[in-house]
N, C-alpha and C. Protein backbone atom coordinates (compact mmCIF):
# COMPACT_ATOMS: atom_id res chain seq x y z
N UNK A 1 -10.57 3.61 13.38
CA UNK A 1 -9.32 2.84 13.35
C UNK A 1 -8.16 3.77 13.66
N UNK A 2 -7.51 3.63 14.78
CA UNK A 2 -6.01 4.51 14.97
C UNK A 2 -4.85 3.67 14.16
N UNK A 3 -4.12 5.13 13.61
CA UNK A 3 -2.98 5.16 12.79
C UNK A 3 -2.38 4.08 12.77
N UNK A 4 -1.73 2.81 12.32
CA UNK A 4 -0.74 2.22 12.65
C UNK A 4 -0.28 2.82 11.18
N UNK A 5 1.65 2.55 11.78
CA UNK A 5 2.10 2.42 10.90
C UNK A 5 3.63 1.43 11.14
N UNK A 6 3.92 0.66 10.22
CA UNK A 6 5.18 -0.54 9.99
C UNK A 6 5.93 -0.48 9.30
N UNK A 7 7.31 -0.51 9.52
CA UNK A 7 8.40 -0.04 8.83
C UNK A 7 9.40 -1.73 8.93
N UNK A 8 9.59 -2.15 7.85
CA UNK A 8 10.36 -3.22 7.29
C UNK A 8 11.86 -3.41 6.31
N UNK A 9 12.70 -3.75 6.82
CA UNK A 9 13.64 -3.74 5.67
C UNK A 9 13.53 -5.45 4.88
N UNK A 10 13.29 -5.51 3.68
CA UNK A 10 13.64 -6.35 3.17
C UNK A 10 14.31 -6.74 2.11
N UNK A 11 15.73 -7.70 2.58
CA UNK A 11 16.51 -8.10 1.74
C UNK A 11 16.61 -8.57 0.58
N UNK A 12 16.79 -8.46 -0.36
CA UNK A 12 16.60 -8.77 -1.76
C UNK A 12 17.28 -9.53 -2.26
N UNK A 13 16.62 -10.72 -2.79
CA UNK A 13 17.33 -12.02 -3.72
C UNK A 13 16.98 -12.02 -4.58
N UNK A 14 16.13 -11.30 -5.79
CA UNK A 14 15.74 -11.41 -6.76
C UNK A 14 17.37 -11.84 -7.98
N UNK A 15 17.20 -12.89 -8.66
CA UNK A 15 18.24 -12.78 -9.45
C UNK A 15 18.74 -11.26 -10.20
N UNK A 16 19.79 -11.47 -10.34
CA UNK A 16 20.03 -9.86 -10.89
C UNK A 16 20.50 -10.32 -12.48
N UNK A 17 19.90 -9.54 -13.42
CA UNK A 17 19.76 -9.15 -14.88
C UNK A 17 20.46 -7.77 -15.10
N UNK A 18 20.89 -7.57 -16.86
CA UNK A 18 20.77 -6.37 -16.82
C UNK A 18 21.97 -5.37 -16.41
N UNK A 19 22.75 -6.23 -15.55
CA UNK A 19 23.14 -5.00 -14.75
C UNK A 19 23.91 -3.45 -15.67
N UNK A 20 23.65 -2.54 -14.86
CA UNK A 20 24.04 -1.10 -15.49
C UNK A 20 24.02 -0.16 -14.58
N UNK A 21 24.41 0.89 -14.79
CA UNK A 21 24.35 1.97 -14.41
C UNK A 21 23.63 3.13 -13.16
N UNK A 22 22.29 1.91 -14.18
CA UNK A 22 20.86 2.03 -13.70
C UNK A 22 21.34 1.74 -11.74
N UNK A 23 21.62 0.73 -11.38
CA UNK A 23 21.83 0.40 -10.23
C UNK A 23 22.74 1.73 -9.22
N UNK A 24 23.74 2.01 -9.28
CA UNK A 24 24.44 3.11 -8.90
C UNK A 24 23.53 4.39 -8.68
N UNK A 25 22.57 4.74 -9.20
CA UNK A 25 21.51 6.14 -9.72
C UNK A 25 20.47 5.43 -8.29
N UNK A 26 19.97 4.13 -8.47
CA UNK A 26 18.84 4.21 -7.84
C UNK A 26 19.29 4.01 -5.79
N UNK A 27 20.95 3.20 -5.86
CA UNK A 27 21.49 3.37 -4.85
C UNK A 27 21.67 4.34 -3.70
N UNK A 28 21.98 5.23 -4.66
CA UNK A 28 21.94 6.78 -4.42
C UNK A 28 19.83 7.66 -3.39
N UNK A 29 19.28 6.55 -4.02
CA UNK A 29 18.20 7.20 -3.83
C UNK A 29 17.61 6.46 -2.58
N UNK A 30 16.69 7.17 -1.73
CA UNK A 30 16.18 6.58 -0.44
C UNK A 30 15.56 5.42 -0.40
N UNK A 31 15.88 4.63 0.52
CA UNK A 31 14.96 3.04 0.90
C UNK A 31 15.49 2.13 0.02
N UNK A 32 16.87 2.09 -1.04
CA UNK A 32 17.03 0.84 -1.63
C UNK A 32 18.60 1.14 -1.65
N UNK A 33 19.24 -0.33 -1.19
CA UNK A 33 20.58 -0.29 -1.30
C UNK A 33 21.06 -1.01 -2.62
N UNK A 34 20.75 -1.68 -3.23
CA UNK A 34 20.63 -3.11 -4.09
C UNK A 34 20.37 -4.66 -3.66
N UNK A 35 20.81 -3.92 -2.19
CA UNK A 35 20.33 -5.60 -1.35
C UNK A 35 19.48 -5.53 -0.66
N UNK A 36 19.13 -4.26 -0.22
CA UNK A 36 18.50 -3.80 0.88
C UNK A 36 17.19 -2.93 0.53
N UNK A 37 15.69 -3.52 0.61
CA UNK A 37 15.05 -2.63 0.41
C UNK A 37 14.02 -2.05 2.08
N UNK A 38 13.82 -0.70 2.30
CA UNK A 38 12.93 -0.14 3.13
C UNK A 38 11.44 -0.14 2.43
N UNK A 39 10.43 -1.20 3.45
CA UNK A 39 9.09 -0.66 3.04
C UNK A 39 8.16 -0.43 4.23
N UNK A 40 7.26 0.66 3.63
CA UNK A 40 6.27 0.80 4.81
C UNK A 40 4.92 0.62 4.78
N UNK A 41 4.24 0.20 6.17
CA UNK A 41 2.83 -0.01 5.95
C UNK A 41 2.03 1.09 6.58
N UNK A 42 0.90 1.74 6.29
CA UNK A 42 0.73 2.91 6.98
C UNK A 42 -0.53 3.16 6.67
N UNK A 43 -1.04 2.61 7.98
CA UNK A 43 -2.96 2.87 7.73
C UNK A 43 -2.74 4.47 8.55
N UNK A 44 -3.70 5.63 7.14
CA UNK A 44 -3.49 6.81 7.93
C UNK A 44 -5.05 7.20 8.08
N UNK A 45 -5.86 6.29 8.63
CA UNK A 45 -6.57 7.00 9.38
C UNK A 45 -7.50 8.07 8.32
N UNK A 46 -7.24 8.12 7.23
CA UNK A 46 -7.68 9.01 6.25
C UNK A 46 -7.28 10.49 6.52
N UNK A 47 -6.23 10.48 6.65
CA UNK A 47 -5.11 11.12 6.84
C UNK A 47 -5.79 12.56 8.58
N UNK A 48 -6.55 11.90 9.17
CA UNK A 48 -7.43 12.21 9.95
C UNK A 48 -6.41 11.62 11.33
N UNK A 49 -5.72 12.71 12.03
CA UNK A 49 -4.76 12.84 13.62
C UNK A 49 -6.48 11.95 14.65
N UNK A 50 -5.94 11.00 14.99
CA UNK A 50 -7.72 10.18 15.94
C UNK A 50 -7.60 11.54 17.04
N UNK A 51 -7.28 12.09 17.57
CA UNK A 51 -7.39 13.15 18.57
C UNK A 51 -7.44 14.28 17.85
N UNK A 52 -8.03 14.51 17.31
CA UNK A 52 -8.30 15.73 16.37
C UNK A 52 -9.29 15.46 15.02
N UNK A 53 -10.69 15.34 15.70
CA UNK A 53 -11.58 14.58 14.58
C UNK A 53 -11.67 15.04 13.46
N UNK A 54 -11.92 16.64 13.88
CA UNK A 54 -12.14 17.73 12.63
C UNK A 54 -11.10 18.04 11.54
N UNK A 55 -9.71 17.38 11.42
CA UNK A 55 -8.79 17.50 10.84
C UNK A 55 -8.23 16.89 9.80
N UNK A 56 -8.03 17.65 8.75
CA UNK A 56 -7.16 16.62 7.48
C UNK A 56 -6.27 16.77 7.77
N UNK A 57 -4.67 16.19 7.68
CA UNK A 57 -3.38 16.67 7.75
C UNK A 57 -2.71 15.32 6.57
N UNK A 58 -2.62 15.92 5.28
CA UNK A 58 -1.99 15.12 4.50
C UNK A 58 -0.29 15.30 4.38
N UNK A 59 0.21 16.13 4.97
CA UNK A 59 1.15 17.19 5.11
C UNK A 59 1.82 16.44 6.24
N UNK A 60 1.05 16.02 7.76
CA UNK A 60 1.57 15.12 8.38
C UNK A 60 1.87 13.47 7.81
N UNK A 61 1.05 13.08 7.45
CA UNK A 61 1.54 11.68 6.93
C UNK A 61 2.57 11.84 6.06
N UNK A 62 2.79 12.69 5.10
CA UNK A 62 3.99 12.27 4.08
C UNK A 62 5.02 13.11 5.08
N UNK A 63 5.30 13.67 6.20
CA UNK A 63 6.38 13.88 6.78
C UNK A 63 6.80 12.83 7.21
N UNK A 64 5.85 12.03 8.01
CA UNK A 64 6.40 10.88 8.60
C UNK A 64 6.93 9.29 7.68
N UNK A 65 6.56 9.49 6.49
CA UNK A 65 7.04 9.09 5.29
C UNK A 65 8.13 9.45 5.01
N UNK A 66 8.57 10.90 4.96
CA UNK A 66 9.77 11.87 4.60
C UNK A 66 10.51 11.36 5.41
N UNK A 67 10.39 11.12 6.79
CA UNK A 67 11.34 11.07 7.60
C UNK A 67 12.08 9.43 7.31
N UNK A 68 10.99 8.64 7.18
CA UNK A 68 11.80 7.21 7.35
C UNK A 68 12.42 7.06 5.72
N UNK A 69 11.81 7.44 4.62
CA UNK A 69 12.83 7.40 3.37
C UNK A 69 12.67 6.08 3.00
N UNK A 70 11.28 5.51 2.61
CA UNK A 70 11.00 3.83 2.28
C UNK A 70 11.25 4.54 0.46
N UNK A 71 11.27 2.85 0.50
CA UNK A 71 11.31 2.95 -1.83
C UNK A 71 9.80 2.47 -1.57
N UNK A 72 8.96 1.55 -0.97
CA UNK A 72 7.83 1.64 -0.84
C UNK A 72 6.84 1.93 -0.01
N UNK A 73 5.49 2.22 -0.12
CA UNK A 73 4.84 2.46 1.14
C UNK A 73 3.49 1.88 0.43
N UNK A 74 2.81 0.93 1.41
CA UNK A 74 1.03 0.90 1.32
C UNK A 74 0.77 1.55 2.42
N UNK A 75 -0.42 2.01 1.47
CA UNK A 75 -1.36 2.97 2.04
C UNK A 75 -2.66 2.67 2.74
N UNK A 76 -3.04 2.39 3.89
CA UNK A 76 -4.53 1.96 3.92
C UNK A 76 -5.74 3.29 4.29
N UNK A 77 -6.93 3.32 4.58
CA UNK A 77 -7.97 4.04 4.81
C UNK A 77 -7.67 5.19 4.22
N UNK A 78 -7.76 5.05 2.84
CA UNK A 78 -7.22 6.60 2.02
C UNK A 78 -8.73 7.14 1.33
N UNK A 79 -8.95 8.26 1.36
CA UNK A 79 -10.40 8.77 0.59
C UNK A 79 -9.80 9.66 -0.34
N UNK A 80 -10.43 9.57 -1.24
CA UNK A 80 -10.56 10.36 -2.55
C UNK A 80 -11.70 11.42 -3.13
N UNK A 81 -11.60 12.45 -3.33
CA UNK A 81 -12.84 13.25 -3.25
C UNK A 81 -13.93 12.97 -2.30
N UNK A 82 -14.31 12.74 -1.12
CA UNK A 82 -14.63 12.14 -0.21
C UNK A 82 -15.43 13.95 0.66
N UNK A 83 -16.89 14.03 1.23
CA UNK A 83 -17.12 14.83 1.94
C UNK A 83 -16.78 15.08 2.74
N UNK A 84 -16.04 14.51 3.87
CA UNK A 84 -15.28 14.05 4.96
C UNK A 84 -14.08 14.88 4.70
N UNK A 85 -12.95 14.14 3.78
CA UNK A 85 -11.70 14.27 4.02
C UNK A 85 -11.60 16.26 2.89
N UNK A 86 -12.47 16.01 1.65
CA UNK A 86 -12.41 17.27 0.92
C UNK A 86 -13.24 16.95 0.03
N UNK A 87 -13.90 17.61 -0.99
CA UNK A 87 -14.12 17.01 -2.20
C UNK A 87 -13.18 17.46 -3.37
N UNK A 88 -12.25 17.87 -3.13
CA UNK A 88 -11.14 18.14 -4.53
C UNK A 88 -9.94 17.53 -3.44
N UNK A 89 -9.53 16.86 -2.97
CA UNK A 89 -8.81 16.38 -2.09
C UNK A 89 -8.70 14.57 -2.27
N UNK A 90 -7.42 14.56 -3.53
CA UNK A 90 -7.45 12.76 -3.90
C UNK A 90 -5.86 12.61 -3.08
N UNK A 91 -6.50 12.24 -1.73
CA UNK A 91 -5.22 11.79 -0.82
C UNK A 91 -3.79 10.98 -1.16
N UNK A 92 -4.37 10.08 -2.09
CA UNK A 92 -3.34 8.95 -2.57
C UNK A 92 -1.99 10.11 -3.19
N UNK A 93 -2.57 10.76 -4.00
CA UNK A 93 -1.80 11.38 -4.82
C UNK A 93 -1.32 12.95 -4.37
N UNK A 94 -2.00 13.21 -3.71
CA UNK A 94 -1.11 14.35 -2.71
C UNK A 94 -0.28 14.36 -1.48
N UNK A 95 -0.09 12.80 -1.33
CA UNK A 95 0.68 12.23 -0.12
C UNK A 95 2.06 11.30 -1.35
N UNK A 96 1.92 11.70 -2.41
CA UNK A 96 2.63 11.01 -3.45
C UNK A 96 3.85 11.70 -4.09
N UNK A 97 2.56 13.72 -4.21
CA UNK A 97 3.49 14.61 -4.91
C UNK A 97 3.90 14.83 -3.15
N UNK A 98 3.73 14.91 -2.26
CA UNK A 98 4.91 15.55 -1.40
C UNK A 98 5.67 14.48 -1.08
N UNK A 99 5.83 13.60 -0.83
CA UNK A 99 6.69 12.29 -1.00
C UNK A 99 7.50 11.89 -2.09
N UNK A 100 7.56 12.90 -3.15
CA UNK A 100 8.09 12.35 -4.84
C UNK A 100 8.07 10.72 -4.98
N UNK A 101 6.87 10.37 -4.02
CA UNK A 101 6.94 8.73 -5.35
C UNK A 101 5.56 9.26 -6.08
N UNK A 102 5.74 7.92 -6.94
CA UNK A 102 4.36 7.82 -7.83
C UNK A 102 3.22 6.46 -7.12
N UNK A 103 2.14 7.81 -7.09
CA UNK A 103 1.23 6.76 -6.15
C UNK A 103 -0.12 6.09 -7.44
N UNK A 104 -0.60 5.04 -6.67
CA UNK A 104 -1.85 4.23 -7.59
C UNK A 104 -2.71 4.34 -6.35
N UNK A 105 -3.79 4.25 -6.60
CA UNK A 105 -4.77 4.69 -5.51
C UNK A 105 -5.38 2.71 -6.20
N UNK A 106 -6.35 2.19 -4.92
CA UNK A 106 -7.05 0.89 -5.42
C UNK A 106 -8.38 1.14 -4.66
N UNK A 107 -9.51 1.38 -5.49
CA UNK A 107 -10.66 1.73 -5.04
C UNK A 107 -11.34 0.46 -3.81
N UNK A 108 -12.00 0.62 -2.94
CA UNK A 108 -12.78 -0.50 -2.41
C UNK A 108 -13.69 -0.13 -2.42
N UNK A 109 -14.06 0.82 -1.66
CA UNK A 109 -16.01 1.36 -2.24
C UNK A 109 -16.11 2.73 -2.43
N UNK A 110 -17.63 2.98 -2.78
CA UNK A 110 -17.80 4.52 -2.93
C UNK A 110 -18.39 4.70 -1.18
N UNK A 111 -17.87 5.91 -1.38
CA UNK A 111 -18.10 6.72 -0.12
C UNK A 111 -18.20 7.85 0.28
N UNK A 112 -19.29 8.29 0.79
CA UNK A 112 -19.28 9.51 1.54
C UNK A 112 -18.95 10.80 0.14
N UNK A 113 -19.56 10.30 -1.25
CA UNK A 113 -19.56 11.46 -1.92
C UNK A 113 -18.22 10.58 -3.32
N UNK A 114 -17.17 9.96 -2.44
CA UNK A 114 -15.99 9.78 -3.29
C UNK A 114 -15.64 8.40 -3.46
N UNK A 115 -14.31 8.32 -2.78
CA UNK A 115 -14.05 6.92 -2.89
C UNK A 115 -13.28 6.25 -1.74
N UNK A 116 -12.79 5.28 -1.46
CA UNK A 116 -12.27 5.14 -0.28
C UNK A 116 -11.74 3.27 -0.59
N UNK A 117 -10.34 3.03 -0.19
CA UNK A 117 -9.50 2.28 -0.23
C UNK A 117 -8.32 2.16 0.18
N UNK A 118 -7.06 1.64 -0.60
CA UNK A 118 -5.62 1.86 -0.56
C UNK A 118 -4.97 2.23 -1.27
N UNK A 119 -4.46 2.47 -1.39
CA UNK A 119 -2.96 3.25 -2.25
C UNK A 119 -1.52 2.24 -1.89
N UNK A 120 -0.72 2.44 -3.30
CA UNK A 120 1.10 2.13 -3.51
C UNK A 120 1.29 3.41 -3.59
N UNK A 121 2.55 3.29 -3.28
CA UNK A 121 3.38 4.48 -3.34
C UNK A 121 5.17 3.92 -3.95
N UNK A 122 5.16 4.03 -4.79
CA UNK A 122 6.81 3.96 -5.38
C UNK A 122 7.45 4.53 -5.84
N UNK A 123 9.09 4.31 -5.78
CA UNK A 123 10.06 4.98 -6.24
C UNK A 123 10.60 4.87 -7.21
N UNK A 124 10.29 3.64 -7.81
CA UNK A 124 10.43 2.17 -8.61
C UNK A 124 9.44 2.76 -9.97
N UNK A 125 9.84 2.76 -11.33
CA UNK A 125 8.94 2.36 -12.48
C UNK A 125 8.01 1.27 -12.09
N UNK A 126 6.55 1.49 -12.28
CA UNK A 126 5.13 0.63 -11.52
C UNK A 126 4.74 0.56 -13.80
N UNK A 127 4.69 -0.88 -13.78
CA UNK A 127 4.45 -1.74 -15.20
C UNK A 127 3.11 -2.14 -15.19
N UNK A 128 2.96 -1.64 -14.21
CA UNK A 128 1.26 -2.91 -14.14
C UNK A 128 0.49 -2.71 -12.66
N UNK A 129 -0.79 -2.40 -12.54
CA UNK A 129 -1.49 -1.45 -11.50
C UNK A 129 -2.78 -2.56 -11.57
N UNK A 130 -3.32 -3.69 -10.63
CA UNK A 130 -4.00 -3.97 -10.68
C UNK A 130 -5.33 -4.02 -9.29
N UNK A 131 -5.87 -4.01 -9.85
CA UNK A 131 -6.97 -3.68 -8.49
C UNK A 131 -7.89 -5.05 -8.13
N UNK A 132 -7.54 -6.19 -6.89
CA UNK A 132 -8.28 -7.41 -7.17
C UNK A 132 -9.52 -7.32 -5.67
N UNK A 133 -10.60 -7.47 -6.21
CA UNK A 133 -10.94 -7.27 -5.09
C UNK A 133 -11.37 -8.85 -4.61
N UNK A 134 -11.28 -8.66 -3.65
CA UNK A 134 -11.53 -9.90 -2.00
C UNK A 134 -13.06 -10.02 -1.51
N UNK A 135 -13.18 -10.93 -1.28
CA UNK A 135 -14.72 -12.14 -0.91
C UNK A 135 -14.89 -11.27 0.54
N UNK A 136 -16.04 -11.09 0.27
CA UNK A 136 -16.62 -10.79 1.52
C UNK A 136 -17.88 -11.87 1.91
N UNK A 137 -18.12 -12.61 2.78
CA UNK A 137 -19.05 -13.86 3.20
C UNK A 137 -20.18 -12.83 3.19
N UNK A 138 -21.34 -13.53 2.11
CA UNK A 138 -23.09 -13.54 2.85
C UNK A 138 -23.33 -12.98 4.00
N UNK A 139 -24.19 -12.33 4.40
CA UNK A 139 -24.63 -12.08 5.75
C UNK A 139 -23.45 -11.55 7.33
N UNK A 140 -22.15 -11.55 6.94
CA UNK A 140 -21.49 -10.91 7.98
C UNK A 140 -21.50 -9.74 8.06
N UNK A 141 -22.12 -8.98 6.88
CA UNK A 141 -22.42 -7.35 7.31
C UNK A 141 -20.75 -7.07 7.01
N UNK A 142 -19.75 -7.79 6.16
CA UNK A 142 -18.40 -7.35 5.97
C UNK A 142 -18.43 -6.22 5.11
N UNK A 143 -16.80 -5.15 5.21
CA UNK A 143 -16.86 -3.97 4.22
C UNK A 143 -16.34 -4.88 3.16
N UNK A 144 -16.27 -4.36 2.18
CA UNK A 144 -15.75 -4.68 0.71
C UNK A 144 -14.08 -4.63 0.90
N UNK A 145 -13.26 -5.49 0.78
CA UNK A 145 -12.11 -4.96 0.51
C UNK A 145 -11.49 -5.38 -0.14
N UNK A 146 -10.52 -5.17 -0.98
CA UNK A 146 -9.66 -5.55 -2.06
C UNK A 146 -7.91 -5.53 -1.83
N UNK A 147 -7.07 -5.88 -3.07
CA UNK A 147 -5.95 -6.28 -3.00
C UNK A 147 -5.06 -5.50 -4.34
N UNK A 148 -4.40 -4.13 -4.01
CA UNK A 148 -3.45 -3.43 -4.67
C UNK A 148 -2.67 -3.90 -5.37
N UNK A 149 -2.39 -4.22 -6.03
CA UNK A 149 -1.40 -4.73 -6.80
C UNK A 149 -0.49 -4.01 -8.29
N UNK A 150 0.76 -3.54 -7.87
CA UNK A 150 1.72 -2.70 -8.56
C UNK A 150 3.12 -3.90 -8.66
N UNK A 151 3.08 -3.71 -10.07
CA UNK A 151 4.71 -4.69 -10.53
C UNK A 151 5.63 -3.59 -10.67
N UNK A 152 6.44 -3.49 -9.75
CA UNK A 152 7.44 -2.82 -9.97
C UNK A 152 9.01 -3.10 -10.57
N UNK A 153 9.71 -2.24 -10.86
CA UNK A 153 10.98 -3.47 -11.66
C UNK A 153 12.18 -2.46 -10.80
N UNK A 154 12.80 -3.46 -10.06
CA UNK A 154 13.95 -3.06 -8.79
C UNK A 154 15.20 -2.97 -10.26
N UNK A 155 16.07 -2.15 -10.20
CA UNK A 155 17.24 -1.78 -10.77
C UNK A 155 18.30 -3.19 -10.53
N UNK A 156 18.67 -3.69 -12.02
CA UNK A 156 19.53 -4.90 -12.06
C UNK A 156 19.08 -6.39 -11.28
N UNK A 157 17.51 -6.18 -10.68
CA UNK A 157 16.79 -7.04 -9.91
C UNK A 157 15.42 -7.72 -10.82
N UNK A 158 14.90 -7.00 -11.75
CA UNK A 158 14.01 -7.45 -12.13
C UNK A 158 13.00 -6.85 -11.87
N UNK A 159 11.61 -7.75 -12.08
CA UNK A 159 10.40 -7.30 -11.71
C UNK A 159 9.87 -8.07 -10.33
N UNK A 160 9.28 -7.90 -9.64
CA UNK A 160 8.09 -7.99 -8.44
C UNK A 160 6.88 -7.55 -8.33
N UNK A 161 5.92 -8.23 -7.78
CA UNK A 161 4.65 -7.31 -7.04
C UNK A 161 4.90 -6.61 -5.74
N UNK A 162 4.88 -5.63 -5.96
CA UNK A 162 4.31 -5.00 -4.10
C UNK A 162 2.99 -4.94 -4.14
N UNK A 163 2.20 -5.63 -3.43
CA UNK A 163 0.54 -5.65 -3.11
C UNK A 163 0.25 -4.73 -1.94
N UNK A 164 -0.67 -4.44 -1.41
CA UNK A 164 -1.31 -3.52 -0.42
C UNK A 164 -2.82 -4.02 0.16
N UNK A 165 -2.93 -4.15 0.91
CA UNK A 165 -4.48 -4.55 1.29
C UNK A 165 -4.86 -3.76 2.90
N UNK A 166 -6.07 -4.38 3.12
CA UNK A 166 -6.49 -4.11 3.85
C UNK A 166 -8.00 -4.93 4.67
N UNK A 167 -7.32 -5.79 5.37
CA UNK A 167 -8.44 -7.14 5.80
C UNK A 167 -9.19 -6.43 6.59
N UNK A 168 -10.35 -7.40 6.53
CA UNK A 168 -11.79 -7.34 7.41
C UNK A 168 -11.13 -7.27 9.12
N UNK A 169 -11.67 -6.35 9.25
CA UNK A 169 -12.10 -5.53 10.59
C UNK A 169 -12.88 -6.22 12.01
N UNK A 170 -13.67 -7.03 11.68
CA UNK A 170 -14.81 -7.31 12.23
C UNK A 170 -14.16 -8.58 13.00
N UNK A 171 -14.56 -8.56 14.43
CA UNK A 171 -14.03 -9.55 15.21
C UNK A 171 -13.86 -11.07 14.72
N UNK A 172 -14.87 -11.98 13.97
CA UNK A 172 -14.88 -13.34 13.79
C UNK A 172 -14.00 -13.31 12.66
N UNK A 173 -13.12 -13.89 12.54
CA UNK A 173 -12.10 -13.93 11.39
C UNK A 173 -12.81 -14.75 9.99
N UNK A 174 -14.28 -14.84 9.82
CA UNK A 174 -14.28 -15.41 8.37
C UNK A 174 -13.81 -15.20 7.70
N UNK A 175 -14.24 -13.83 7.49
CA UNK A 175 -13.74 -12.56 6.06
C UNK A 175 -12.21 -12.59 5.61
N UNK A 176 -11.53 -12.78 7.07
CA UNK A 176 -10.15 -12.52 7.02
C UNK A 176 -9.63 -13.88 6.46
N UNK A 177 -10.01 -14.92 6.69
CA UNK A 177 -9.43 -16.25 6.39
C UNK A 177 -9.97 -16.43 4.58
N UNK A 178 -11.35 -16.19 4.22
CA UNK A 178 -11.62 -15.96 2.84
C UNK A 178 -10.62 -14.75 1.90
N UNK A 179 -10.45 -13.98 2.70
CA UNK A 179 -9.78 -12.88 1.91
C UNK A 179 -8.19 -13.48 1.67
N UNK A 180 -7.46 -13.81 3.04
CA UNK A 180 -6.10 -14.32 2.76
C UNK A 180 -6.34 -15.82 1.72
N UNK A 181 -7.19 -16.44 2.04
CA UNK A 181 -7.12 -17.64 0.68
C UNK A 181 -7.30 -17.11 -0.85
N UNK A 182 -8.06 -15.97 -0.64
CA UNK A 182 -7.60 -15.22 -2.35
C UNK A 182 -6.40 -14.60 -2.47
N UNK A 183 -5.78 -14.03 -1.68
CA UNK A 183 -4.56 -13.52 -2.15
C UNK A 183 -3.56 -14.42 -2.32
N UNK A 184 -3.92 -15.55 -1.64
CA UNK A 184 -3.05 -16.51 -2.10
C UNK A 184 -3.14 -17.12 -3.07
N UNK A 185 -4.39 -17.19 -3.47
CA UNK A 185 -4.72 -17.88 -5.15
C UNK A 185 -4.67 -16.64 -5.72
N UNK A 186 -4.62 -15.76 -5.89
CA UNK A 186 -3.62 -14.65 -7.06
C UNK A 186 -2.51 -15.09 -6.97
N UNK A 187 -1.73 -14.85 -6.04
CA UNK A 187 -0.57 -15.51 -6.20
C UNK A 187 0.33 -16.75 -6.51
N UNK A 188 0.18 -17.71 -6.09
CA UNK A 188 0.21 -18.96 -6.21
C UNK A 188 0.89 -19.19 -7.68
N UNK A 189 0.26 -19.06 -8.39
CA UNK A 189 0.04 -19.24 -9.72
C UNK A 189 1.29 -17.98 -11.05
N UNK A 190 2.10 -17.23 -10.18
CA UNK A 190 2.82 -16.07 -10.42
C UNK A 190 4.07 -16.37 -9.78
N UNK A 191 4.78 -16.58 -11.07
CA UNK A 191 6.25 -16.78 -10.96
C UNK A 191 7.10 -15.24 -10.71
N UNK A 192 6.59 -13.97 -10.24
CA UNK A 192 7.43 -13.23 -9.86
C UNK A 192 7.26 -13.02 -8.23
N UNK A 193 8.48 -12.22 -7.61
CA UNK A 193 8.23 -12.36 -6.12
C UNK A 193 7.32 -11.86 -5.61
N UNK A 194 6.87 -11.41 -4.70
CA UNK A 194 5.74 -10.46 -4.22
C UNK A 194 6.14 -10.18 -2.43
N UNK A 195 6.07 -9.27 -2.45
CA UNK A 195 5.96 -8.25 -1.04
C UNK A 195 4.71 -7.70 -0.88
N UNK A 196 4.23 -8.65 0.40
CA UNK A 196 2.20 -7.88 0.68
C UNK A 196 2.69 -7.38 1.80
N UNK A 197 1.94 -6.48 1.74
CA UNK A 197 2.27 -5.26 3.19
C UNK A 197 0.43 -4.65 3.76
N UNK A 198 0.29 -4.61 4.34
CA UNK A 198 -0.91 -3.76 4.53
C UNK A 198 -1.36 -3.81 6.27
N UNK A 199 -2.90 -3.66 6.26
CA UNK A 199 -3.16 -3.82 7.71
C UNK A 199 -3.91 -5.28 8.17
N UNK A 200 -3.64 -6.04 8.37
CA UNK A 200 -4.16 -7.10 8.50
C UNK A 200 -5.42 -7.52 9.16
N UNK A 201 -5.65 -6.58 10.52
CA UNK A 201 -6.46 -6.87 11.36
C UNK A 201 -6.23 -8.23 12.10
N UNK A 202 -4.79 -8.49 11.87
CA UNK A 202 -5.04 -9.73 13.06
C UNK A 202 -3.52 -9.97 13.79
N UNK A 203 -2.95 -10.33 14.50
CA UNK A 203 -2.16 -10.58 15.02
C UNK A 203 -1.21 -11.87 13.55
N UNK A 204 0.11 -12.55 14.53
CA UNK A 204 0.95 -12.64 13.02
C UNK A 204 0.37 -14.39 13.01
N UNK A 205 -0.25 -15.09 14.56
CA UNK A 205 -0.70 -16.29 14.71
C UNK A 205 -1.91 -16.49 13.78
């Protein structure tokens, strides 16, 4: 899978509570204005340059993180102690400390020795870290994939989900149409806002 990565600003209506201080401090800080939030989506490939097979570069992805200055980022194709990427090498969280957010890693399977999934990345106090995983159909030979889920609480805004995923791959869209009908029945049912970001595998039709 080559790198993509998506950069979004989204405007914020969350009623505002609270207000304090708190707001002015977090203004100050990258990717959030109070109205205005920066988020990014960023399948890295397992932090693996596609023209350079033999290579980790976790050092490159959080530059290019550094550079755009999101309050959030999902993470897709991230390995964790992994033979491949290192085995003392938990990507989520060393693309987290050089980025100063606080990252949650969301397992999808074991792999190659470790683990392998998505990651949040926030700037934001994270209240609640949940890991849901997604239907894969009988017999399509689908990977396992699941749905990140971090409540974060925006300054004088409240709380939200930022979710993270990462849909089925595989040309016939079953997987993908089963998987988006669960994230929608997580949601559905959840009176706070939610921002899903991830890699979709499909165009926006």
């Amino acid at each position: 899978m080559r790198q993509i990565l998506v950069l979004v600003t989204v405007v914020i209506v969350l009623t505002c509570s609270n207000c304090s201080t708190g707001r002015r401090l977090v203004e100050e800080s990258s990717g959030y204005s109070g109205r205005e939030l920066t988020v990014m989506s960023y399948n890295i490939h397992h932090a693996n340059p596609p023209s350079k097979p033999a290579v980790i570069d976790v050092n490159a992805i959080a530059a290019v993180i550094n550079r755009t200055h999101p309050a959030l980022v999902a993470l897709q194709e991230i390995d964790v102690y992994t033979h491949r990427s290192g085995e003392n090498l938990h990507e989520a969280m060393d693309i987290g400390q050089l980025t100063g957010m606080k990252a949650y890693f969301g397992k999808a399977i074991d792999y190659d020795g470790g683990s392998y999934g998505v990651a949040v990345l926030s700037i934001f106090p994270v209240t609640e870290f949940i890991v849901h995983h997604l239907p894969t159909m009988n017999g399509t030979n689908g990977e396992p994939r699941v749905l990140a889920m971090a409540k974060i609480n925006l300054p004088d805004k409240g709380d939200c989900w930022f979710a993270c995923t990462h849909l089925d791959a595989q040309k016939n869209d079953t997987n993908r149409i089963a998987q988006i009908s669960e994230i929608l029945s997580v949601f559905r049912e959840d009176p706070l806002p939610v921002i899903l970001a991830g890699d979709f595998n499909a165009t926006p039709g």
